[in-house]
C-alpha atoms as a PDB file:
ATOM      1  CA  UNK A   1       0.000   0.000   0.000  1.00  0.00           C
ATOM      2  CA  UNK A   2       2.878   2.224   0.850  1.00  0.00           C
ATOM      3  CA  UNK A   3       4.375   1.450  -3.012  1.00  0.00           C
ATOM      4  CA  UNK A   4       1.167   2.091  -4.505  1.00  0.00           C
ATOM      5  CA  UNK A   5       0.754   5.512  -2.668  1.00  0.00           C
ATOM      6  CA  UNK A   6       4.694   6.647  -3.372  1.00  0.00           C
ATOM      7  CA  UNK A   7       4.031   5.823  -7.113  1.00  0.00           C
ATOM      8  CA  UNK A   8       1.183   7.975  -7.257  1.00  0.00           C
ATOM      9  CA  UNK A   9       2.847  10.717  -5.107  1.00  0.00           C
ATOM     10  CA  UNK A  10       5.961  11.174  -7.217  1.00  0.00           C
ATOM     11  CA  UNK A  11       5.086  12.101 -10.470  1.00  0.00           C
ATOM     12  CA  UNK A  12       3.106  14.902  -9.454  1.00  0.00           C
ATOM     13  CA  UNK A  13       5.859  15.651  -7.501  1.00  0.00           C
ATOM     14  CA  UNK A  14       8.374  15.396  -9.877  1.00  0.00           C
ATOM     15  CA  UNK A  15       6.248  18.146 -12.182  1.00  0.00           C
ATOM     16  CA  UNK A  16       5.938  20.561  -9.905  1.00  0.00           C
ATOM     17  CA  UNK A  17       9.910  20.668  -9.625  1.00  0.00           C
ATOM     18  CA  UNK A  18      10.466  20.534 -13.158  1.00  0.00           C
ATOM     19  CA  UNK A  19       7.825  23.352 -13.522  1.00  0.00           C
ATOM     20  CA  UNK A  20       9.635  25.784 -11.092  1.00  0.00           C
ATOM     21  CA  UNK A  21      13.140  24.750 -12.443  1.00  0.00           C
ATOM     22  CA  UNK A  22      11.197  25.648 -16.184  1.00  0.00           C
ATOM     23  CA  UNK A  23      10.677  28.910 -14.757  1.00  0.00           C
ATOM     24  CA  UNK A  24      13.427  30.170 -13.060  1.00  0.00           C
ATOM     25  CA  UNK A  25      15.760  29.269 -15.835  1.00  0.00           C
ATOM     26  CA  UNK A  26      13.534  30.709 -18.598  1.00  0.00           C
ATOM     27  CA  UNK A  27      12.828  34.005 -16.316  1.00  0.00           C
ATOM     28  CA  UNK A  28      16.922  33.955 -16.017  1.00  0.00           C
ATOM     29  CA  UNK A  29      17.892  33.659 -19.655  1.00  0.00           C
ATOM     30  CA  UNK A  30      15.101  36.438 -20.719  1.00  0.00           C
ATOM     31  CA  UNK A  31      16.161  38.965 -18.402  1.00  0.00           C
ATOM     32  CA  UNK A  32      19.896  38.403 -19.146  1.00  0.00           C
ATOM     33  CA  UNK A  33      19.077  38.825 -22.825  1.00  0.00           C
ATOM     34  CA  UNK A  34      16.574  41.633 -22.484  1.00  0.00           C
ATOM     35  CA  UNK A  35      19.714  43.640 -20.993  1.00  0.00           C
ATOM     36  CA  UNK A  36      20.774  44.050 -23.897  1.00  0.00           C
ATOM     37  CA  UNK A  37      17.836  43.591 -26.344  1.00  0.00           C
ATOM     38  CA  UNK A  38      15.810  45.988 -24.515  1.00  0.00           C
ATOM     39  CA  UNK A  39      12.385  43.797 -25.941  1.00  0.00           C
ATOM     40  CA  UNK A  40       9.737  45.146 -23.683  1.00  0.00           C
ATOM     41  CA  UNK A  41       7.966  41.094 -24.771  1.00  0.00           C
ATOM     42  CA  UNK A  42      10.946  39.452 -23.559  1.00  0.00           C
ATOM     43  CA  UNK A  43      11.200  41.048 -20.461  1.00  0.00           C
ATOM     44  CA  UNK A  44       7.278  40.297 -20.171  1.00  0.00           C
ATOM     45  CA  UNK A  45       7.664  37.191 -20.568  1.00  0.00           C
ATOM     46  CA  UNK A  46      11.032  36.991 -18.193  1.00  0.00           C
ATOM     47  CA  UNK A  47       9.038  38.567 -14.942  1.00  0.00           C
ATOM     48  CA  UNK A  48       5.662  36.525 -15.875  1.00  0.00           C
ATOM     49  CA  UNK A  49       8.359  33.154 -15.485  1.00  0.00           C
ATOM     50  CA  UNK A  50       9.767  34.947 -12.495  1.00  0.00           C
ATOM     51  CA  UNK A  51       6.380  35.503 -11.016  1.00  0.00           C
ATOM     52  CA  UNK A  52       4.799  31.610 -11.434  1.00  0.00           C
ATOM     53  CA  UNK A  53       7.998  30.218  -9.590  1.00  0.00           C
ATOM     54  CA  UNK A  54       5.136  31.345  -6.666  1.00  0.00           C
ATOM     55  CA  UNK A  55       2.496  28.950  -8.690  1.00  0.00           C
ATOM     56  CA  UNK A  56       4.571  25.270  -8.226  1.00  0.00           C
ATOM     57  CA  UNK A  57       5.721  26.273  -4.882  1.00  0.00           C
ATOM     58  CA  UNK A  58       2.048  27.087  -3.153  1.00  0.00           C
ATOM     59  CA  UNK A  59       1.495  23.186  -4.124  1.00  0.00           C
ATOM     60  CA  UNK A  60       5.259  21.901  -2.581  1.00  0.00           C
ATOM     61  CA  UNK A  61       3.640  23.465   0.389  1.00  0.00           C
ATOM     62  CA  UNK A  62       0.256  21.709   0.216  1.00  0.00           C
ATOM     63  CA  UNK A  63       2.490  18.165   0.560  1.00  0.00           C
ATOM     64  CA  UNK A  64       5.053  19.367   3.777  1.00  0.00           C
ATOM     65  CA  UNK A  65       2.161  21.785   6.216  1.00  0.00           C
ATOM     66  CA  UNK A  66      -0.581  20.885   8.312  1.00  0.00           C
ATOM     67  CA  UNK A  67      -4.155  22.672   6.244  1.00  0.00           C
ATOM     68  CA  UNK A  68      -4.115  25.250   8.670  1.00  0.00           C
ATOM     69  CA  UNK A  69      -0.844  26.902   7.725  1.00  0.00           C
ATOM     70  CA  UNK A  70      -1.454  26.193   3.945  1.00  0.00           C
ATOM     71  CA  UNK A  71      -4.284  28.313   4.096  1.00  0.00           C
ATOM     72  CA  UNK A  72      -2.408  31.203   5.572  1.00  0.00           C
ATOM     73  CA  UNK A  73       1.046  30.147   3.394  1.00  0.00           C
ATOM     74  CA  UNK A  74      -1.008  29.784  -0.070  1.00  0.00           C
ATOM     75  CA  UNK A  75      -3.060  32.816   0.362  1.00  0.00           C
ATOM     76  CA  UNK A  76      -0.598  35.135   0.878  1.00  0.00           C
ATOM     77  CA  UNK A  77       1.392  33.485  -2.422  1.00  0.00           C
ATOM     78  CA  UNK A  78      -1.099  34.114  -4.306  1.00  0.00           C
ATOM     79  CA  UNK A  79      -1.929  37.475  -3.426  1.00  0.00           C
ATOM     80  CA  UNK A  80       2.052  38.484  -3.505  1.00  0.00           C
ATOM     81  CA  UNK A  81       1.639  36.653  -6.787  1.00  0.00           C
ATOM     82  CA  UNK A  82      -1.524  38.536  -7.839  1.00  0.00           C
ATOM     83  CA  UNK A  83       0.011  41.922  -6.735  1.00  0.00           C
ATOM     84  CA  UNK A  84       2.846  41.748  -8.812  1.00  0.00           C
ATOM     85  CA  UNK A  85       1.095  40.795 -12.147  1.00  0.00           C
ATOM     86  CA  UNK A  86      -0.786  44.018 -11.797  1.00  0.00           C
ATOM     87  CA  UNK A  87       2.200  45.813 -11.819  1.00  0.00           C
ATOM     88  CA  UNK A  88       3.945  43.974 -14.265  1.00  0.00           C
ATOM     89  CA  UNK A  89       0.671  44.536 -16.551  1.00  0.00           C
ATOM     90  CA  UNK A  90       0.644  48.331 -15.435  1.00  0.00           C
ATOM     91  CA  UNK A  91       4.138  48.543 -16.436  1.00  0.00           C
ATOM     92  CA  UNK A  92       4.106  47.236 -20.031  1.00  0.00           C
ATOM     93  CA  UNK A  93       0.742  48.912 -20.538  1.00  0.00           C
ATOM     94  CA  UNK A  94       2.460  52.227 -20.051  1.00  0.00           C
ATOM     95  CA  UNK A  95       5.857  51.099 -22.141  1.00  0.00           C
ATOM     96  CA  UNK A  96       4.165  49.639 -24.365  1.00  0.00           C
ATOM     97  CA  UNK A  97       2.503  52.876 -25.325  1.00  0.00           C
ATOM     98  CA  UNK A  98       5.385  54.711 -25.019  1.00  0.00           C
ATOM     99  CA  UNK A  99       6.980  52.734 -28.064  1.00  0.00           C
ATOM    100  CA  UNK A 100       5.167  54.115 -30.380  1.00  0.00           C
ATOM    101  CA  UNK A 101       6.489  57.580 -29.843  1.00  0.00           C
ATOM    102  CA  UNK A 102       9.855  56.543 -29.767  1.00  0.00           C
ATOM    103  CA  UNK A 103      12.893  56.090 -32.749  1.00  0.00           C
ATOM    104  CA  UNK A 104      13.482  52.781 -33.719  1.00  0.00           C
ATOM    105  CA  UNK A 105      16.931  50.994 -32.459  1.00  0.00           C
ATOM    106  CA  UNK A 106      19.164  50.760 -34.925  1.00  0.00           C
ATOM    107  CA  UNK A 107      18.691  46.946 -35.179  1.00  0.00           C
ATOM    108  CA  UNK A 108      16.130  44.489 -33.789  1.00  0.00           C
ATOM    109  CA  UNK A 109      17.648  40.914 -33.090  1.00  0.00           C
ATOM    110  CA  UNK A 110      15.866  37.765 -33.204  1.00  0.00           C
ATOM    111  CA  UNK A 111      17.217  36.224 -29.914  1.00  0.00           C
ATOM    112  CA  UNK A 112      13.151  36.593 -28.812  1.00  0.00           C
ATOM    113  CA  UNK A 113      12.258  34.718 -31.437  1.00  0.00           C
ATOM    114  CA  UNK A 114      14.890  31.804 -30.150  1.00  0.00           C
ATOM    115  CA  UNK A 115      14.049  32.091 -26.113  1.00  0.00           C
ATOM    116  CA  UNK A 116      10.116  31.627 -27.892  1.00  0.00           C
ATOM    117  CA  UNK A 117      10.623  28.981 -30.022  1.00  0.00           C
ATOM    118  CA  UNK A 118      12.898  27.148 -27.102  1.00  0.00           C
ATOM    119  CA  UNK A 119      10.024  28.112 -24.533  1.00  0.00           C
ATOM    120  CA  UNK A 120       6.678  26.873 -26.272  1.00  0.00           C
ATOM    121  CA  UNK A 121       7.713  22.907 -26.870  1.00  0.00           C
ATOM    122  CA  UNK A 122       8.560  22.782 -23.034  1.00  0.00           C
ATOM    123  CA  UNK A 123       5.594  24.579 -21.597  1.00  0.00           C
ATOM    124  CA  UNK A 124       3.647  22.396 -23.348  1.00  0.00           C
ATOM    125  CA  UNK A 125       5.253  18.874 -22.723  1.00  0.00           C
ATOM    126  CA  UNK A 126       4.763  20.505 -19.153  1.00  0.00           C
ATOM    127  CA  UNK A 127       1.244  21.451 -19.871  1.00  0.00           C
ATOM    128  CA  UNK A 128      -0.078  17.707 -20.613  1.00  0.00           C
ATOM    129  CA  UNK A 129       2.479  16.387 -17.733  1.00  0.00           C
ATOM    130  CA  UNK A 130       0.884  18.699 -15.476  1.00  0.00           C
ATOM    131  CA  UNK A 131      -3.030  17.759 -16.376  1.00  0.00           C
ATOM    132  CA  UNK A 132      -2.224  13.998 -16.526  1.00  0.00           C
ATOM    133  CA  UNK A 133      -0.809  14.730 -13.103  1.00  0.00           C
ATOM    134  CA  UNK A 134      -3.733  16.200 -11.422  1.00  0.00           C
ATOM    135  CA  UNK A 135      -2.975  19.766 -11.358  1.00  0.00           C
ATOM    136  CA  UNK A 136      -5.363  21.161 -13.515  1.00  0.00           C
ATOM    137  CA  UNK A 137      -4.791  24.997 -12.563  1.00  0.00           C
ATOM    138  CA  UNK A 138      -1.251  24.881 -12.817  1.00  0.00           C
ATOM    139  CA  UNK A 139      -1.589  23.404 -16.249  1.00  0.00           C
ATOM    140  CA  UNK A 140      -3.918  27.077 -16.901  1.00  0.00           C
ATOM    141  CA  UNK A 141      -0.661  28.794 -15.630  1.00  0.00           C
ATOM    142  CA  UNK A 142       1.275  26.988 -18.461  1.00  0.00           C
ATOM    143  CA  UNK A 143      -0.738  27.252 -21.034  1.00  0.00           C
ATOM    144  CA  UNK A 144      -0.637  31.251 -20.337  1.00  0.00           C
ATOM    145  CA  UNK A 145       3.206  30.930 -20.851  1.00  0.00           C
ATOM    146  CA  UNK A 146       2.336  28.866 -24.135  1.00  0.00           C
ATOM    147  CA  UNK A 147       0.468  32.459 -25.210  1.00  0.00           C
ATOM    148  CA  UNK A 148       3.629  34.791 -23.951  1.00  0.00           C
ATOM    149  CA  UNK A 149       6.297  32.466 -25.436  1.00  0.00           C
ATOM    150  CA  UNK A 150       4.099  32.734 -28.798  1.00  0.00           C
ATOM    151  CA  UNK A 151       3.731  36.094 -28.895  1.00  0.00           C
ATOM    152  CA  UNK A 152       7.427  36.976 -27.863  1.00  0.00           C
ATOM    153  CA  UNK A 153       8.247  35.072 -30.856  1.00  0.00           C
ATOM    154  CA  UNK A 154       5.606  36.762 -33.581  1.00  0.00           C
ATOM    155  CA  UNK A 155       6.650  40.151 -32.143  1.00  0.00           C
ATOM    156  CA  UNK A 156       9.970  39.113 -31.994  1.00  0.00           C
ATOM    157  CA  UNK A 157      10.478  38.407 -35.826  1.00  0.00           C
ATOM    158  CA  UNK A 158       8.038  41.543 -37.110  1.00  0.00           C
ATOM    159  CA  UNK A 159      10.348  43.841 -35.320  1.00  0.00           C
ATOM    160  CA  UNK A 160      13.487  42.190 -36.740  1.00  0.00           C
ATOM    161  CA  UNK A 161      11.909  41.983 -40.252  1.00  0.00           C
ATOM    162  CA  UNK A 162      10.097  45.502 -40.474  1.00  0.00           C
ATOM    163  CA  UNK A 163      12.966  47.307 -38.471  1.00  0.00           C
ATOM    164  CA  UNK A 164      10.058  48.788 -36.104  1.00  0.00           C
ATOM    165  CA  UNK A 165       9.369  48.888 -32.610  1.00  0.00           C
ATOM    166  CA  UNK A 166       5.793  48.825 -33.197  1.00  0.00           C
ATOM    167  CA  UNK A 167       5.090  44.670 -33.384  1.00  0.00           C
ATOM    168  CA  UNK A 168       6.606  44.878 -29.885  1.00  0.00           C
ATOM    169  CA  UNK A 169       4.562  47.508 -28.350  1.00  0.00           C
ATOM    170  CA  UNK A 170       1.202  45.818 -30.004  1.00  0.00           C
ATOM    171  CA  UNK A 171       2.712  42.476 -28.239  1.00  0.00           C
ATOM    172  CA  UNK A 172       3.418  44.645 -24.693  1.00  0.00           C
ATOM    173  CA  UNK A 173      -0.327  46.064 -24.482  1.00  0.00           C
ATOM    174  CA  UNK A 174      -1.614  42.374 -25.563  1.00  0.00           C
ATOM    175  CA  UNK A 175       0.342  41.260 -22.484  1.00  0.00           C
ATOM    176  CA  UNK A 176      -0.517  44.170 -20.044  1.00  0.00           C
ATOM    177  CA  UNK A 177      -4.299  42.427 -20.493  1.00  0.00           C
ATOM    178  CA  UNK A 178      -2.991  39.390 -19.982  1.00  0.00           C
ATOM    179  CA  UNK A 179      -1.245  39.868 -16.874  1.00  0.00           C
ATOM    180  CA  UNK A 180      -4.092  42.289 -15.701  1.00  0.00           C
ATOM    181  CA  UNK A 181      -6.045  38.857 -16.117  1.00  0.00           C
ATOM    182  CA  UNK A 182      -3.508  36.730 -14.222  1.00  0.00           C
ATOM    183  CA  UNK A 183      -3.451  39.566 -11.518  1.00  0.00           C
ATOM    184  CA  UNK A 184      -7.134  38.972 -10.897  1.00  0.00           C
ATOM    185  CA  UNK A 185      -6.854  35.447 -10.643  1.00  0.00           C
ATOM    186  CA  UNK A 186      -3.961  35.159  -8.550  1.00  0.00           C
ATOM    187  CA  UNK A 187      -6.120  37.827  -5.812  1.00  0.00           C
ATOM    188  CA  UNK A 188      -9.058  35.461  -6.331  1.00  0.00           C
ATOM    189  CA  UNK A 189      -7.629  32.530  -5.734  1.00  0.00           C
ATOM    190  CA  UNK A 190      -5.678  34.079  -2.219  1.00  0.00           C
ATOM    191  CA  UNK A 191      -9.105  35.209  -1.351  1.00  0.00           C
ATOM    192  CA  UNK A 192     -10.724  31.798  -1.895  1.00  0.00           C
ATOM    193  CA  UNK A 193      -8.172  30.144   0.794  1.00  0.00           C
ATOM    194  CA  UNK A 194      -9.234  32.799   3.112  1.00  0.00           C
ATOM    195  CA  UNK A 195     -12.464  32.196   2.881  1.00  0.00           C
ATOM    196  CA  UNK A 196     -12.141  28.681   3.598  1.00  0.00           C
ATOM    197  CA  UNK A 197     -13.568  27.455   7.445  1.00  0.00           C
ATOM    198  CA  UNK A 198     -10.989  26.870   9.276  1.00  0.00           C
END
């Protein structure tokens, strides 16, 4: 009985690690990069990864606290979580309508277009792994970065092939609603543990 419950244990486990290892290295590599692309998608997409390494971890704590704490421990997550998606989608909305006042850069690189094409084949391996696994909301939180990784990558190559920075402002305001989305979530869901008897 022990075996059976280990084997069902560790997968899901194992997902939830490989999702907040997914993260953290593909918020790293974007906001290395957007240093010294300056690609208001790519660093989008850099502080959403940076933000969901919250997401994976609010479940590692469902498996190692009693139910009380959880529901003090996850709520706040979220809410941090929820918090800083509203400023991230604040933040783009207002540089993303900046960029179309601004000159061009003298060249647009396609390194968005790489980190993009790189990102979407993982976050959607991790997408199915994650729903065969039982965690069906994480698996929403994936298939989010599915839409940011695509859209870095669209953006991405218009602005290298028109020489503009307007496919990447369109791309920032598209993403300000996003994130204004996940913000709302992210408060709901830290208001839903609250609300929980205790």
């Amino acid at each position: 009985m022990t075996t059976t419950k280990a084997n069902k244990i560790n997968p899901s486990t194992n997902s939830l690690a490989v999702t907040m290892l997914l993260f953290i290295a593909s918020g790293a590599i974007s906001l290395v990069f957007v240093q010294e692309n300056h690609s208001l998608p790519l660093l989008a997409f850099g502080l959403y990864c940076a933000l969901n390494i919250i997401a994976p971890a609010v479940y590692w704590i469902e498996k190692t606290t009693t139910r009380e704490n959880l529901l003090d421990i996850a709520s706040l997550l979220h809410r941090v979580r929820g918090v800083g998606f509203y400023i991230l989608a604040f933040e783009l909305m207002l540089n993303g309508g900046a960029s179309f006042f601004v000159e061009p850069k003298e060249s647009y690189t396609l390194i968005g277009l790489w980190i993009g094409l790189g990102a979407l084949p993982l976050f959607w391996f991790l997408m199915r792994i994650q729903k065969l696994t039982g965690f069906a909301q994480l698996a929403e939180t994936s298939k989010t970065g599915l839409f940011f990784a695509g859209l870095l990558s669209v953006s991405s190559l218009l602005s290298w092939a028109t020489n503009t920075p307007y496919p990447e402002a369109i791309a920032g305001l598209g993403l300000a609603y996003v994130a204004f989305k996940e913000g709302q979530k992210g408060t709901a869901q830290g208001k839903c543990f609250c609300e929980v008897p205790r």
